[in-house]
C-alpha atoms as a PDB file:
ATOM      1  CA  UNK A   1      19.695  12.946  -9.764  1.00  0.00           C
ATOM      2  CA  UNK A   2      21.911  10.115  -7.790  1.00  0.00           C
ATOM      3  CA  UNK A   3      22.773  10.868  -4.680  1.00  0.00           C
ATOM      4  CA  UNK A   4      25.435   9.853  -1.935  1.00  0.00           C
ATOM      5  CA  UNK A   5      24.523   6.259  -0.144  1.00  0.00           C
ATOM      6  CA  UNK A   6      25.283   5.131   3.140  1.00  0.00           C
ATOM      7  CA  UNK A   7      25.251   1.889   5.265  1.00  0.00           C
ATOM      8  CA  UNK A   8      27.316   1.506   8.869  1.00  0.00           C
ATOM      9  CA  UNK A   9      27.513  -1.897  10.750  1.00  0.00           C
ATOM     10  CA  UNK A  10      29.180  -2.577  14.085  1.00  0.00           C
ATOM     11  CA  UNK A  11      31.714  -5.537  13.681  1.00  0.00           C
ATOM     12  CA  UNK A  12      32.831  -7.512  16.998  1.00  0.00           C
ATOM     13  CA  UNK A  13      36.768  -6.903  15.442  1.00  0.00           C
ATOM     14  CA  UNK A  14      39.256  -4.166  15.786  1.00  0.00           C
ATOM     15  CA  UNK A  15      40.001  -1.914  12.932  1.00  0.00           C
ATOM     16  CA  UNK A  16      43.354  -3.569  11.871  1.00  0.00           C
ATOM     17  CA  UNK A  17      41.556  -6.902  11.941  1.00  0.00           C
ATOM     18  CA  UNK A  18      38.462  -5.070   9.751  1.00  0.00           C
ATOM     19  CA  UNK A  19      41.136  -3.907   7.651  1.00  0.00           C
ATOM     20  CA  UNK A  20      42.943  -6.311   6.469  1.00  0.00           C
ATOM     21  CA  UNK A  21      40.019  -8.186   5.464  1.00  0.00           C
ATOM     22  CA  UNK A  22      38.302  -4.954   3.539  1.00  0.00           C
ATOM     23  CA  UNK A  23      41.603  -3.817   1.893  1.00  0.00           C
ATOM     24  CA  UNK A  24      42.152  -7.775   0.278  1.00  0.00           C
ATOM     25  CA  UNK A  25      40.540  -6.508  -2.868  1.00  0.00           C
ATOM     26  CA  UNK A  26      40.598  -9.698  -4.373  1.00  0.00           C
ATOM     27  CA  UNK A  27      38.259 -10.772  -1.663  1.00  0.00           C
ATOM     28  CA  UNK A  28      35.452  -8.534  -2.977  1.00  0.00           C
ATOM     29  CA  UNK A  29      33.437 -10.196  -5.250  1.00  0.00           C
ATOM     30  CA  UNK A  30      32.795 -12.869  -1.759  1.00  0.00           C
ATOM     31  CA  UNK A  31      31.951  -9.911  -0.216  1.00  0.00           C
ATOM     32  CA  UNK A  32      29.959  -7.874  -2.529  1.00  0.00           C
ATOM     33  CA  UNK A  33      26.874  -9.232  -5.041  1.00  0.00           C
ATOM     34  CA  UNK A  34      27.855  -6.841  -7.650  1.00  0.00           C
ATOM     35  CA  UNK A  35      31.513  -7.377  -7.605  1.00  0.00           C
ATOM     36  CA  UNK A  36      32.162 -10.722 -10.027  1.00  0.00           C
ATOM     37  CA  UNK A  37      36.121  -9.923  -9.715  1.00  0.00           C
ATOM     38  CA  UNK A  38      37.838  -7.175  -8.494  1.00  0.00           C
ATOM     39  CA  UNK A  39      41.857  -7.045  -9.684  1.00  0.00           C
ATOM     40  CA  UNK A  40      44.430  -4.356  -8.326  1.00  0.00           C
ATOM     41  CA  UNK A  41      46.974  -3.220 -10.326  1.00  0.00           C
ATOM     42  CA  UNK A  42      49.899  -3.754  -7.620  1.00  0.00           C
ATOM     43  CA  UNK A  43      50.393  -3.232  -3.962  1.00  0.00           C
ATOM     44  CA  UNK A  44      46.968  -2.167  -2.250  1.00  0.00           C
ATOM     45  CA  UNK A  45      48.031   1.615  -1.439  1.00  0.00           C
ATOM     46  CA  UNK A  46      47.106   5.304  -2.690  1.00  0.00           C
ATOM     47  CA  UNK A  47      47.155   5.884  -6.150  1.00  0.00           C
ATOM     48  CA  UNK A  48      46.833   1.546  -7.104  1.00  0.00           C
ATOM     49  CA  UNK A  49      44.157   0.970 -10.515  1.00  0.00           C
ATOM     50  CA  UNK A  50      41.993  -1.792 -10.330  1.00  0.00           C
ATOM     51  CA  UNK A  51      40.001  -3.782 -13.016  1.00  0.00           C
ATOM     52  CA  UNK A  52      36.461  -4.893 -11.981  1.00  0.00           C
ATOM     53  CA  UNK A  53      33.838  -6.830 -13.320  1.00  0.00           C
ATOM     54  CA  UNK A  54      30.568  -6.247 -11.938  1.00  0.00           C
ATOM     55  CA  UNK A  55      26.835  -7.723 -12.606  1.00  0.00           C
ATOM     56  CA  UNK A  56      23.527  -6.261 -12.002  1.00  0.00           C
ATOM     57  CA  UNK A  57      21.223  -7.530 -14.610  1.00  0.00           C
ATOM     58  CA  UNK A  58      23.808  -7.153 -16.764  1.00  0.00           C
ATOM     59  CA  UNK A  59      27.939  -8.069 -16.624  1.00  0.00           C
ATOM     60  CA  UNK A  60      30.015  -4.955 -16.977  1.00  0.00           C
ATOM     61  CA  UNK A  61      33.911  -3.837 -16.498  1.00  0.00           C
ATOM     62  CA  UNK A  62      34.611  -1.357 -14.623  1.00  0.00           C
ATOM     63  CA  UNK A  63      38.451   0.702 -13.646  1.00  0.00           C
ATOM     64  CA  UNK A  64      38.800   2.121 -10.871  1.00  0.00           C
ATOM     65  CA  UNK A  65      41.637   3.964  -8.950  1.00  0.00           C
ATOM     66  CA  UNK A  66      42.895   3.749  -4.910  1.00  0.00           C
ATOM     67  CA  UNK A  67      42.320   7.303  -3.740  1.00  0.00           C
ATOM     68  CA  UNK A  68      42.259   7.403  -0.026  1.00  0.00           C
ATOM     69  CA  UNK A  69      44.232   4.556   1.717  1.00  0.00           C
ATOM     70  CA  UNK A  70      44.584   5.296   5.692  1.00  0.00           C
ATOM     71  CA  UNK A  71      45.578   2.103   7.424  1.00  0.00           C
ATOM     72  CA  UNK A  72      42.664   0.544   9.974  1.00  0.00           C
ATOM     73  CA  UNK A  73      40.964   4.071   9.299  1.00  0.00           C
ATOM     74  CA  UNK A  74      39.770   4.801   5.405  1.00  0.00           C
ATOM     75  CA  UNK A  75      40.349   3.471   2.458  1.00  0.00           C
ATOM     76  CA  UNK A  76      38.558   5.084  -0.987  1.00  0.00           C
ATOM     77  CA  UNK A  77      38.275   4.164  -4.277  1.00  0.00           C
ATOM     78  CA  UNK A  78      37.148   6.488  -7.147  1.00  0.00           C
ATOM     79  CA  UNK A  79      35.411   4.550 -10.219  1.00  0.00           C
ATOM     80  CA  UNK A  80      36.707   5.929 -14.050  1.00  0.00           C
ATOM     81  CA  UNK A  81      33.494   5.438 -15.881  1.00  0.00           C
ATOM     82  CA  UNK A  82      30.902   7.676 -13.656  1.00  0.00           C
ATOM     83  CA  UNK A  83      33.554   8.921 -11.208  1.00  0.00           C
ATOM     84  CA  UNK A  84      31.594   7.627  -7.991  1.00  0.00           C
ATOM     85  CA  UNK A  85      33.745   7.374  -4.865  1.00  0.00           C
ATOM     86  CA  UNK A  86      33.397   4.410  -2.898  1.00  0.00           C
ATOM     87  CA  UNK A  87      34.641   4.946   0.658  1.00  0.00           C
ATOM     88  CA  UNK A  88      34.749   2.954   3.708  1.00  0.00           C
ATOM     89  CA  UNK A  89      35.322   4.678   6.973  1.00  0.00           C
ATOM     90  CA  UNK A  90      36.673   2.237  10.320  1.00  0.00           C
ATOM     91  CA  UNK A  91      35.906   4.189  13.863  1.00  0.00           C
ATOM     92  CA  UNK A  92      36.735   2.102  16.916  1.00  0.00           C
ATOM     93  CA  UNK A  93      34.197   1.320  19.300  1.00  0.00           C
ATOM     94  CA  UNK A  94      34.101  -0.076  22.701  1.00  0.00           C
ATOM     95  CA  UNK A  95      33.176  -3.509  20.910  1.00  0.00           C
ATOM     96  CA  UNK A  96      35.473  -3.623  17.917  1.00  0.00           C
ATOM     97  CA  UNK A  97      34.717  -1.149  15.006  1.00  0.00           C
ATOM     98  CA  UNK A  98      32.126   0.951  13.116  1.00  0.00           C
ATOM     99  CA  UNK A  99      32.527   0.143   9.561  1.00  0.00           C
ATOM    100  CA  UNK A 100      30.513   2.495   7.517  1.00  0.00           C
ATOM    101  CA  UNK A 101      30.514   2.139   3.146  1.00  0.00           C
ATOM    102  CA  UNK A 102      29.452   5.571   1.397  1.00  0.00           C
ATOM    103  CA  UNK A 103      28.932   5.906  -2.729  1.00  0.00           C
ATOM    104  CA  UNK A 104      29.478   9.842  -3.260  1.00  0.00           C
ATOM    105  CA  UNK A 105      29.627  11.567  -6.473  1.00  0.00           C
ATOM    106  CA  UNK A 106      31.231  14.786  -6.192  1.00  0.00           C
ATOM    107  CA  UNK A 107      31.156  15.968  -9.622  1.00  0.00           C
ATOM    108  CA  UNK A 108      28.050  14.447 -10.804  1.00  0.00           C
ATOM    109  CA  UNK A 109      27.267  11.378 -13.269  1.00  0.00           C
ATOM    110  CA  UNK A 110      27.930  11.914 -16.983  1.00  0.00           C
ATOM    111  CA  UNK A 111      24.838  11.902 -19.184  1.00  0.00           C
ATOM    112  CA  UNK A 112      25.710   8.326 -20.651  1.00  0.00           C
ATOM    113  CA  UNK A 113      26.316   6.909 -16.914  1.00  0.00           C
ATOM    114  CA  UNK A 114      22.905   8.208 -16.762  1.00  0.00           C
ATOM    115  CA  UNK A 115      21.256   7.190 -19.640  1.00  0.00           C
ATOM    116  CA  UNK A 116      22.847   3.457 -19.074  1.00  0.00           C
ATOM    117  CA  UNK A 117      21.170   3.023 -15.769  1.00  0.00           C
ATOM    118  CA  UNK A 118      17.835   4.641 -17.355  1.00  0.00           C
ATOM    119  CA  UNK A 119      18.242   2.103 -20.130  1.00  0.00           C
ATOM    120  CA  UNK A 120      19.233  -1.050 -18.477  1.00  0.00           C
ATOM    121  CA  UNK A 121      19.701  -1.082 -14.791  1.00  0.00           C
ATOM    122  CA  UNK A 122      15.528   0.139 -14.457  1.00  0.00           C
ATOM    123  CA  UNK A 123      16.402   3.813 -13.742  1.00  0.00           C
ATOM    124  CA  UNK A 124      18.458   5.302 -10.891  1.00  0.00           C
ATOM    125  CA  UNK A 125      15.669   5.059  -8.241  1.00  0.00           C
ATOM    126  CA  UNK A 126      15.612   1.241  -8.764  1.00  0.00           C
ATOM    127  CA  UNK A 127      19.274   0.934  -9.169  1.00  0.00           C
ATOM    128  CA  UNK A 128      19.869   3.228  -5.751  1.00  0.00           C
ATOM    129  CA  UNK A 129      17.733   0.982  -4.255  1.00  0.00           C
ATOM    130  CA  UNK A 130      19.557  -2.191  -5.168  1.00  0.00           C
ATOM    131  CA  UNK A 131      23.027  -0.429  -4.072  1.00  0.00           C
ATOM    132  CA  UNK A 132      21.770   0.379  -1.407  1.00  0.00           C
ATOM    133  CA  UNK A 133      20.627  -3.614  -0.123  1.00  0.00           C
ATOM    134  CA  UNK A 134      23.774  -4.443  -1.899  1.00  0.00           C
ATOM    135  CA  UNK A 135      25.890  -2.391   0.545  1.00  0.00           C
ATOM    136  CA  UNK A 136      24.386  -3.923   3.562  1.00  0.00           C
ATOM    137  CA  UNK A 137      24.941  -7.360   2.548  1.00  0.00           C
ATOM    138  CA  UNK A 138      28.681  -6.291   2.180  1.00  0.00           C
ATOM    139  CA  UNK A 139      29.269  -4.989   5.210  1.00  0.00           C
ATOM    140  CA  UNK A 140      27.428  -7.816   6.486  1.00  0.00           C
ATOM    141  CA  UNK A 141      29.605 -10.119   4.794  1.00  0.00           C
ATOM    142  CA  UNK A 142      32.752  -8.564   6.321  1.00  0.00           C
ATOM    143  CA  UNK A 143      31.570  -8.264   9.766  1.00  0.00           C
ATOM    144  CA  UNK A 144      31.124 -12.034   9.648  1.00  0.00           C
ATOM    145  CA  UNK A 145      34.723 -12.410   8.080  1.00  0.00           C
ATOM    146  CA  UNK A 146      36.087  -9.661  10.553  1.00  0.00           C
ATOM    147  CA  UNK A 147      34.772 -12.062  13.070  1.00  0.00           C
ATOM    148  CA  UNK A 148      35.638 -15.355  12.432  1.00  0.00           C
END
């Protein structure tokens, strides 16, 4: 059964500096290794669609939909097809900010979610695990932007 994922970093940048880079959505896919393009819908705010393409081992689209969108604190986005929230969370720190990215799925994966990642992502434990990396190299990857 998937479960929620989690990865923090410490970035040498306040929040609104962290934020502005996290919340340029068409800066993802420079960001992220699964994100090939990332395209909102609008302004960046609450309740904003985006249309994604992502890769891992294979290319697919993705929708997704703005859900929580607190300036230089949280932003949240929920994705349509297995209805996974993707959160970051920005807590200032003595040295800048703690940026932490969590997957959650409240209401469970649908059984063809499922049976797609069984099929051709190597099951969920591999595909967890590759989030998982994935997540660190993004926050990695905006901590050195943040900095800069």
């Amino acid at each position: 059964m998937p479960k929620p994922l989690e990865a923090t970093i410490e970035i040498a940048a306040p929040p609104e500096r962290v934020w502005a880079v996290l919340t340029d959505l068409k800066r993802m896919p420079e960001f992220s290794p699964n994100t090939v393009r990332m395209m909102p819908l609008g302004a960046v705010r609450a309740g904003t669609w985006t249309i994604n393409l992502n890769h891992d081992t294979y290319y697919y689209p993705t929708t997704s939909r703005i859900v929580r969108f607190e300036p230089d604190r949280a932003f949240a986005f929920r994705m349509n097809e297995n209805r996974t929230i993707w959160s970051y969370l920005l807590e200032a720190t003595d040295s800048g900010t703690r940026l932490t990215e969590r997957r959650d799925i409240p209401h469970g994966v649908r059984k063809p979610v499922r049976i797609m990642i069984a099929t051709f992502l190597g099951g969920e434990e591999q595909f967890e695990t590759r989030l998982i990396a994935g997540m660190s190299e993004t926050l990695s990857k905006i901590k050195s932007a943040a900095e800069r």
